[in-house]
PDB file of N, CA and C in Angstrom:
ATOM      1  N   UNK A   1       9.845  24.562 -13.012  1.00  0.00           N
ATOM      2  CA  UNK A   1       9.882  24.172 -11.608  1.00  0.00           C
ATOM      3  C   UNK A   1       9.681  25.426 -10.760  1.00  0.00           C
ATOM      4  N   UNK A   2       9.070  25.276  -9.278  1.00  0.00           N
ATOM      5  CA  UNK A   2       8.508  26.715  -9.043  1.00  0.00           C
ATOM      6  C   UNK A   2       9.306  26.167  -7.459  1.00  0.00           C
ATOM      7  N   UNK A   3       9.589  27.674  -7.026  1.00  0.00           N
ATOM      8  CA  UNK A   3      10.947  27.800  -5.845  1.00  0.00           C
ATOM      9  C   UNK A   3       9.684  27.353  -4.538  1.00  0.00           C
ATOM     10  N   UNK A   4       9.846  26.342  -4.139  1.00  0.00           N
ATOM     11  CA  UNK A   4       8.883  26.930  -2.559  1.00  0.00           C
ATOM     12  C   UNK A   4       9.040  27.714  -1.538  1.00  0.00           C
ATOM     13  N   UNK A   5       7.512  28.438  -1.060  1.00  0.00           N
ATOM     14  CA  UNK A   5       7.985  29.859  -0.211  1.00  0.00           C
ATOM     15  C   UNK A   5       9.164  29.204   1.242  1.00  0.00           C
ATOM     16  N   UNK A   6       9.307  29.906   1.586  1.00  0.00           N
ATOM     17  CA  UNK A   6       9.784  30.034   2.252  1.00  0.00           C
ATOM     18  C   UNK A   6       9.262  29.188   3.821  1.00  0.00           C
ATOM     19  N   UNK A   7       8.440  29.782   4.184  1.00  0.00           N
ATOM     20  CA  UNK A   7       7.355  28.611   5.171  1.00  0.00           C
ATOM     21  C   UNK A   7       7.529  26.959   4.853  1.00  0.00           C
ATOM     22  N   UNK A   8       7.513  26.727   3.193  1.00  0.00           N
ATOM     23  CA  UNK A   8       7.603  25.390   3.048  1.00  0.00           C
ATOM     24  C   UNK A   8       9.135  24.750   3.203  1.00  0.00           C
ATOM     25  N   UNK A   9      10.063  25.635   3.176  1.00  0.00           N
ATOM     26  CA  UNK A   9      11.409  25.101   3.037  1.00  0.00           C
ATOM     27  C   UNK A   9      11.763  24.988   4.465  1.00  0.00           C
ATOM     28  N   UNK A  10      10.862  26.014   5.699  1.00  0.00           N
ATOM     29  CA  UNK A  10      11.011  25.832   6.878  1.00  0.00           C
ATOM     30  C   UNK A  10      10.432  24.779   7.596  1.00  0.00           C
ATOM     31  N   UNK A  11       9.477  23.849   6.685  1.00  0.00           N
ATOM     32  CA  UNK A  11       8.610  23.037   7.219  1.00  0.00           C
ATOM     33  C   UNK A  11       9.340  22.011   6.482  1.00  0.00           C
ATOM     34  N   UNK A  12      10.148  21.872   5.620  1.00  0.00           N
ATOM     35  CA  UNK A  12      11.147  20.894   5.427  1.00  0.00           C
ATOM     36  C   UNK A  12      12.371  20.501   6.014  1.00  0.00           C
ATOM     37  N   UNK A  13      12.777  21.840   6.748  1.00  0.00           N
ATOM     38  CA  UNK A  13      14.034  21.710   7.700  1.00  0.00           C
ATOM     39  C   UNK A  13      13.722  20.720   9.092  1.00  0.00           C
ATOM     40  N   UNK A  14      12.425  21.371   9.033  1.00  0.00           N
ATOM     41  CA  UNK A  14      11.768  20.303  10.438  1.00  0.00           C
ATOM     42  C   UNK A  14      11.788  19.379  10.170  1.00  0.00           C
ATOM     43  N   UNK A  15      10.698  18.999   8.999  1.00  0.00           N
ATOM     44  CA  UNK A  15      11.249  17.415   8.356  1.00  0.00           C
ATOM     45  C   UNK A  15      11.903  16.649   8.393  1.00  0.00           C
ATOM     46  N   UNK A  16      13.101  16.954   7.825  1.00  0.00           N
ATOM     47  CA  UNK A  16      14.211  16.302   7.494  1.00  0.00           C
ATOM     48  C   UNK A  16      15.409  16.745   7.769  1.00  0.00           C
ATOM     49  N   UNK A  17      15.434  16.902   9.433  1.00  0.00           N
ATOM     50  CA  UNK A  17      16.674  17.568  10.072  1.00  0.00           C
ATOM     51  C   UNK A  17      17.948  17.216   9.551  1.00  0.00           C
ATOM     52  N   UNK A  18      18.991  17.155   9.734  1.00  0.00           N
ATOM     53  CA  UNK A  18      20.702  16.484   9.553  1.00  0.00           C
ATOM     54  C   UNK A  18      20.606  15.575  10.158  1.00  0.00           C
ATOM     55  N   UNK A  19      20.669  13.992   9.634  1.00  0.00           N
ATOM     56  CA  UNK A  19      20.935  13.110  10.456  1.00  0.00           C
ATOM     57  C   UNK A  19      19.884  12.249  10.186  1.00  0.00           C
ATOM     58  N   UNK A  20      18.822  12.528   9.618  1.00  0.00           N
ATOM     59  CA  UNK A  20      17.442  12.018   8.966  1.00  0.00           C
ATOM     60  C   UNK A  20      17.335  10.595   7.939  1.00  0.00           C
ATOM     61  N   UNK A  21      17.658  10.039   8.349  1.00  0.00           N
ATOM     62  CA  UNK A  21      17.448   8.173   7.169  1.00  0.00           C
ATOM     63  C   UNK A  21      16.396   8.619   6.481  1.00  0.00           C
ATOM     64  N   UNK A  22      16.686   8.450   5.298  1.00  0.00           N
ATOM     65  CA  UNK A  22      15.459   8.245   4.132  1.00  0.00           C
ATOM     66  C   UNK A  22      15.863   7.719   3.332  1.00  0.00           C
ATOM     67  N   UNK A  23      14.608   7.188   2.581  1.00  0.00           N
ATOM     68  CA  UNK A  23      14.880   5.870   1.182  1.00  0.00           C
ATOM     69  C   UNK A  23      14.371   6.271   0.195  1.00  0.00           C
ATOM     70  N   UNK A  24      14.708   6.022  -1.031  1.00  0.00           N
ATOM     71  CA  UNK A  24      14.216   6.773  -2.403  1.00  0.00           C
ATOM     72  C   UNK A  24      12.988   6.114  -2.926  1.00  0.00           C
ATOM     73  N   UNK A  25      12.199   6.740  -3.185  1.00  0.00           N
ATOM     74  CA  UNK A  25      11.069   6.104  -3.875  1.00  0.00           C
ATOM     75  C   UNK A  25      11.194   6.408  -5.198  1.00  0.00           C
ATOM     76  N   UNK A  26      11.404   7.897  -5.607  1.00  0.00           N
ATOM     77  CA  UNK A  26      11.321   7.936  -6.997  1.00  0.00           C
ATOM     78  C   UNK A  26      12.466   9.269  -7.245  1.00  0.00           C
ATOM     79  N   UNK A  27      13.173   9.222  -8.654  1.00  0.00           N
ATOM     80  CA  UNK A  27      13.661  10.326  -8.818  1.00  0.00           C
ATOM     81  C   UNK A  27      14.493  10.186 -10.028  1.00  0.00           C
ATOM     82  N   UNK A  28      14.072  11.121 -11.555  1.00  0.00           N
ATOM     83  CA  UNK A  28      13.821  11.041 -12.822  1.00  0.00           C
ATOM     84  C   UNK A  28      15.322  11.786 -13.087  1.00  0.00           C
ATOM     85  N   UNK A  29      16.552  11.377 -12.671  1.00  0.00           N
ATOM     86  CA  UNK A  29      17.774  12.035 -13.333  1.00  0.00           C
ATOM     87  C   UNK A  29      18.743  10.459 -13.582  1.00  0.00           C
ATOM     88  N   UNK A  30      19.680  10.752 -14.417  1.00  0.00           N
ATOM     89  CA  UNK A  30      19.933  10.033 -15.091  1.00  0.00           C
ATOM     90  C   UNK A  30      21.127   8.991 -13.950  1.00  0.00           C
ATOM     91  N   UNK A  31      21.793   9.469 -13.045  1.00  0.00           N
ATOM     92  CA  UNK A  31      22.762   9.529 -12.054  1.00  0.00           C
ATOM     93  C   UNK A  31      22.092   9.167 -10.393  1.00  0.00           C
ATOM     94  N   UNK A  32      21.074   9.004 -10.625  1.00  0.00           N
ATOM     95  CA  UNK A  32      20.301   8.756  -9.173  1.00  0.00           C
ATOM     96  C   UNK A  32      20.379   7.078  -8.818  1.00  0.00           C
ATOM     97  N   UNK A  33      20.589   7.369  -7.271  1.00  0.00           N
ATOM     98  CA  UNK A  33      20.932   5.718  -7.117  1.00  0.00           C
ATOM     99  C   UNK A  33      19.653   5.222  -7.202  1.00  0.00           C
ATOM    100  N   UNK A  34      20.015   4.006  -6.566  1.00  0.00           N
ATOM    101  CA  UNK A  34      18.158   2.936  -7.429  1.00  0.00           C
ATOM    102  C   UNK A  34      17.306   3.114  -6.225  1.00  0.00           C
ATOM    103  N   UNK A  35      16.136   3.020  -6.986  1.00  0.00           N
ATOM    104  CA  UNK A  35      15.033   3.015  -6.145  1.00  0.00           C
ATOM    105  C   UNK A  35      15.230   2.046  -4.861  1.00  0.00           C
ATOM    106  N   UNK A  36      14.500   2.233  -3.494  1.00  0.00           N
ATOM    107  CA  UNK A  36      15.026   2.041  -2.129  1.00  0.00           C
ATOM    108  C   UNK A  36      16.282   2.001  -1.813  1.00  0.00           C
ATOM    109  N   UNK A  37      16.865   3.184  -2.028  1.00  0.00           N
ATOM    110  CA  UNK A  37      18.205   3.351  -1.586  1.00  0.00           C
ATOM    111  C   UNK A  37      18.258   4.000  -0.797  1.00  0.00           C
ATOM    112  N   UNK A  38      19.479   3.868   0.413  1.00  0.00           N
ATOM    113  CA  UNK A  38      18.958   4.736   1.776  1.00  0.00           C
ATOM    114  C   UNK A  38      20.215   5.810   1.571  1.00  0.00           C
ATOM    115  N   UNK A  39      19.376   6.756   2.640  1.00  0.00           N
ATOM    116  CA  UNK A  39      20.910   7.345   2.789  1.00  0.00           C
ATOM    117  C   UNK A  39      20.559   8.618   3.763  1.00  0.00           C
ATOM    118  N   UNK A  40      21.216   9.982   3.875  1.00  0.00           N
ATOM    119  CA  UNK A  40      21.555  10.438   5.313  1.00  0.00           C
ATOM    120  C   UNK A  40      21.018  11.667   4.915  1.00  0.00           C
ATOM    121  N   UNK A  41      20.384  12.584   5.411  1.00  0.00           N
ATOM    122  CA  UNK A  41      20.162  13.893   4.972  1.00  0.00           C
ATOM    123  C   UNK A  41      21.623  14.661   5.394  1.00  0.00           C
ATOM    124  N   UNK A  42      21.961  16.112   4.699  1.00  0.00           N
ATOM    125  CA  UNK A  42      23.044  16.762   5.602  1.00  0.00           C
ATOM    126  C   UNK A  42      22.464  17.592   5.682  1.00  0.00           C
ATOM    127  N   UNK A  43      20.852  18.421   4.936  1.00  0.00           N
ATOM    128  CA  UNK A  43      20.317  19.911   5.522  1.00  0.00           C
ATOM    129  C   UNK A  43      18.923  19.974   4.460  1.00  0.00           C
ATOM    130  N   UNK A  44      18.481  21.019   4.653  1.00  0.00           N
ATOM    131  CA  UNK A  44      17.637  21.627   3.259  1.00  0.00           C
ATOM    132  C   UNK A  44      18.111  22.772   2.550  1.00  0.00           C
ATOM    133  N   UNK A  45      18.175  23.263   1.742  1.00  0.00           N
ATOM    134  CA  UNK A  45      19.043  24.268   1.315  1.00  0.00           C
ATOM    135  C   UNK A  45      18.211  25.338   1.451  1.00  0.00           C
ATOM    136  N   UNK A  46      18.050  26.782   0.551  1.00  0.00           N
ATOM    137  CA  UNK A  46      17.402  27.445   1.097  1.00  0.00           C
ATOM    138  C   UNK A  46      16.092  27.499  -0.408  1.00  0.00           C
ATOM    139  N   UNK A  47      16.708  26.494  -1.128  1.00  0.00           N
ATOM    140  CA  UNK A  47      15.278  26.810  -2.340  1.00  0.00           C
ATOM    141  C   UNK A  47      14.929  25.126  -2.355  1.00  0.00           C
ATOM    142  N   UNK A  48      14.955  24.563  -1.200  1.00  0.00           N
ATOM    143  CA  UNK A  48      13.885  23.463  -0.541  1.00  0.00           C
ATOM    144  C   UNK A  48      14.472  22.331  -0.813  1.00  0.00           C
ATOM    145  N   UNK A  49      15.438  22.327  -1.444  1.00  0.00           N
ATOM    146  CA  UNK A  49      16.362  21.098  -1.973  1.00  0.00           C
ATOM    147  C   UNK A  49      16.922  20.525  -0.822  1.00  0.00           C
ATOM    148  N   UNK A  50      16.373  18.606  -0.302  1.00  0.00           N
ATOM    149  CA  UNK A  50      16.942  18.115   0.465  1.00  0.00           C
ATOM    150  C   UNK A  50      18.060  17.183   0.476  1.00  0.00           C
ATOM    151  N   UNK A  51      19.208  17.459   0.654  1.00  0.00           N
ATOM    152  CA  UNK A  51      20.554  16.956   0.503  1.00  0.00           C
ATOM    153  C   UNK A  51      20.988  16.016   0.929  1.00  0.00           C
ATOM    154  N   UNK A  52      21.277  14.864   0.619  1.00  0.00           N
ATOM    155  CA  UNK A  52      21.120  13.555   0.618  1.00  0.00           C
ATOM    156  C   UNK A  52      22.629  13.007   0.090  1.00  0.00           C
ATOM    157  N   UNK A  53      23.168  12.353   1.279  1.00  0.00           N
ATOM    158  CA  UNK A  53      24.358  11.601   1.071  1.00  0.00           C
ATOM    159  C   UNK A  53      23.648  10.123   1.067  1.00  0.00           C
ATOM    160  N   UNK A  54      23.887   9.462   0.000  1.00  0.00           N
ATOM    161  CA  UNK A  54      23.640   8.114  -0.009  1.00  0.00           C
ATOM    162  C   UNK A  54      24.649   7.040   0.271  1.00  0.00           C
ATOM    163  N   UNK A  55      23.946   6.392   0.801  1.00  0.00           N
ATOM    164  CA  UNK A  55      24.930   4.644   1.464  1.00  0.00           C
ATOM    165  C   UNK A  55      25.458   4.092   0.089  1.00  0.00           C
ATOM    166  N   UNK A  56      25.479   4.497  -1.083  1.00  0.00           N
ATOM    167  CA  UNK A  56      25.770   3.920  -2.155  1.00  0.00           C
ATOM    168  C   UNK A  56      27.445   4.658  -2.530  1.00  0.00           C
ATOM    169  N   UNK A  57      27.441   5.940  -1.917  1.00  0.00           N
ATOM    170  CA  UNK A  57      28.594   6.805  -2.227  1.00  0.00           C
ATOM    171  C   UNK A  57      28.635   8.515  -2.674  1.00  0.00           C
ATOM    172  N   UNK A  58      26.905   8.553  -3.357  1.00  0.00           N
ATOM    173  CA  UNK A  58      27.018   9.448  -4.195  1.00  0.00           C
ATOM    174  C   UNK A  58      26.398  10.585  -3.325  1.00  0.00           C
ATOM    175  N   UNK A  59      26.358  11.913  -3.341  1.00  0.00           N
ATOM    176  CA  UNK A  59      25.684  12.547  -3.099  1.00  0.00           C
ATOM    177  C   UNK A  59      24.828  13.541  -3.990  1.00  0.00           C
ATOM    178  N   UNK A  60      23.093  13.471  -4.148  1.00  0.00           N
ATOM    179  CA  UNK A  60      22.585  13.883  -4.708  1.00  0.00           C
ATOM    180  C   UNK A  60      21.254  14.561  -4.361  1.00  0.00           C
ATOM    181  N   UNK A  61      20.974  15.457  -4.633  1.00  0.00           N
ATOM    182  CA  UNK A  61      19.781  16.762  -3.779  1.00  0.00           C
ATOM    183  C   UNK A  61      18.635  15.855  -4.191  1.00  0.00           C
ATOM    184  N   UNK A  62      17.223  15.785  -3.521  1.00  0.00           N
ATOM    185  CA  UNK A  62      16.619  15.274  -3.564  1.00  0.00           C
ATOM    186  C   UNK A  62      15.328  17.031  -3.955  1.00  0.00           C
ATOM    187  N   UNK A  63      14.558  16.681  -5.454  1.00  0.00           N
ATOM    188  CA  UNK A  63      14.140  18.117  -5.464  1.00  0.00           C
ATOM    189  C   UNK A  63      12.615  17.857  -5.448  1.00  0.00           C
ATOM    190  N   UNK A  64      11.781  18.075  -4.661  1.00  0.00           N
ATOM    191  CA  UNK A  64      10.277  16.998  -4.406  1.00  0.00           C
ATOM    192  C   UNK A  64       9.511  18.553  -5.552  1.00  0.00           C
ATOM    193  N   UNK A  65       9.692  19.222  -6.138  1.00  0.00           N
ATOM    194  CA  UNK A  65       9.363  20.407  -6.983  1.00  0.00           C
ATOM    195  C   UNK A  65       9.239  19.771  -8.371  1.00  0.00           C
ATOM    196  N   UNK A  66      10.244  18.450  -8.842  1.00  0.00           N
ATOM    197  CA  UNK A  66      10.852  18.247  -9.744  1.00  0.00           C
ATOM    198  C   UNK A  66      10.186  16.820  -9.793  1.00  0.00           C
ATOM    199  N   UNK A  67       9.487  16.222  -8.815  1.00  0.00           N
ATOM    200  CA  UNK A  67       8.898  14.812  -8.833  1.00  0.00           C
ATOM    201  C   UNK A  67       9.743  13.996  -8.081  1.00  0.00           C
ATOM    202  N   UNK A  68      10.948  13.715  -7.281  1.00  0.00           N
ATOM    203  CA  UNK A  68      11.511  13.263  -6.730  1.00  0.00           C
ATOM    204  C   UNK A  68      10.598  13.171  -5.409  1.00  0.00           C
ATOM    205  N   UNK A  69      10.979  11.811  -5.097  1.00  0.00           N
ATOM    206  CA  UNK A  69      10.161  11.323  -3.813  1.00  0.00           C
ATOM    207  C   UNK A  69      10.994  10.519  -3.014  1.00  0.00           C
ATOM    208  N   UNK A  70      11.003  10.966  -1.725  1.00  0.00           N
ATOM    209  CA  UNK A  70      11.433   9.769  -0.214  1.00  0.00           C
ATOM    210  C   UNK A  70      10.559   9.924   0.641  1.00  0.00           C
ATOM    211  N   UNK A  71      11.125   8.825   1.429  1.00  0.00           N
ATOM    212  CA  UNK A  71      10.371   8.729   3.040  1.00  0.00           C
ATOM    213  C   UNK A  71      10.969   8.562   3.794  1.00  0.00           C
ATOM    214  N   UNK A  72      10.667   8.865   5.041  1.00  0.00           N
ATOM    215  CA  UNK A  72      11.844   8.459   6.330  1.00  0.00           C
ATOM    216  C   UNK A  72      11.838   7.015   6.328  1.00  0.00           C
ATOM    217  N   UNK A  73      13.132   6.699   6.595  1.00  0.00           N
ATOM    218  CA  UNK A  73      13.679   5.286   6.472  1.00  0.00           C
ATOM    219  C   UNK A  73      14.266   5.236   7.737  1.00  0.00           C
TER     220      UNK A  73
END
């Protein structure tokens, strides 16, 4: 998995400010809630990972490096 520069993690903060609805399309770990599941961003971290409290309970980083996919919801 390769870190994104820096520019891209800043163009993800824009993205997906705090407070951001998004729904899961895809994401290959064993613990991930189900596909169209919504839930809340709380930030981007600083190696691009978008942090994701879900309406289901769980909270789990969303890593789009790793094949994980959302959309604003």
């Amino acid at each position: 998995m390769t870190i994104p520069s820096r520019s891209e993690v800043e163009r993800r903060r824009r993205e997906y400010p705090a407070g951001t609805r998004v729904v899961l399309e895809s994401m290959d770990d064993p613990q991930a809630p189900r596909v169209g599941s919504l839930g809340t961003v709380r930030g981007v971290d600083d190696l691009g990972q978008i942090m994701v409290s879900w309406d289901s309970g769980g909270s789990l980083s969303v890593i789009l490096e790793a094949g994980d996919r959302i959309r604003r919801g």
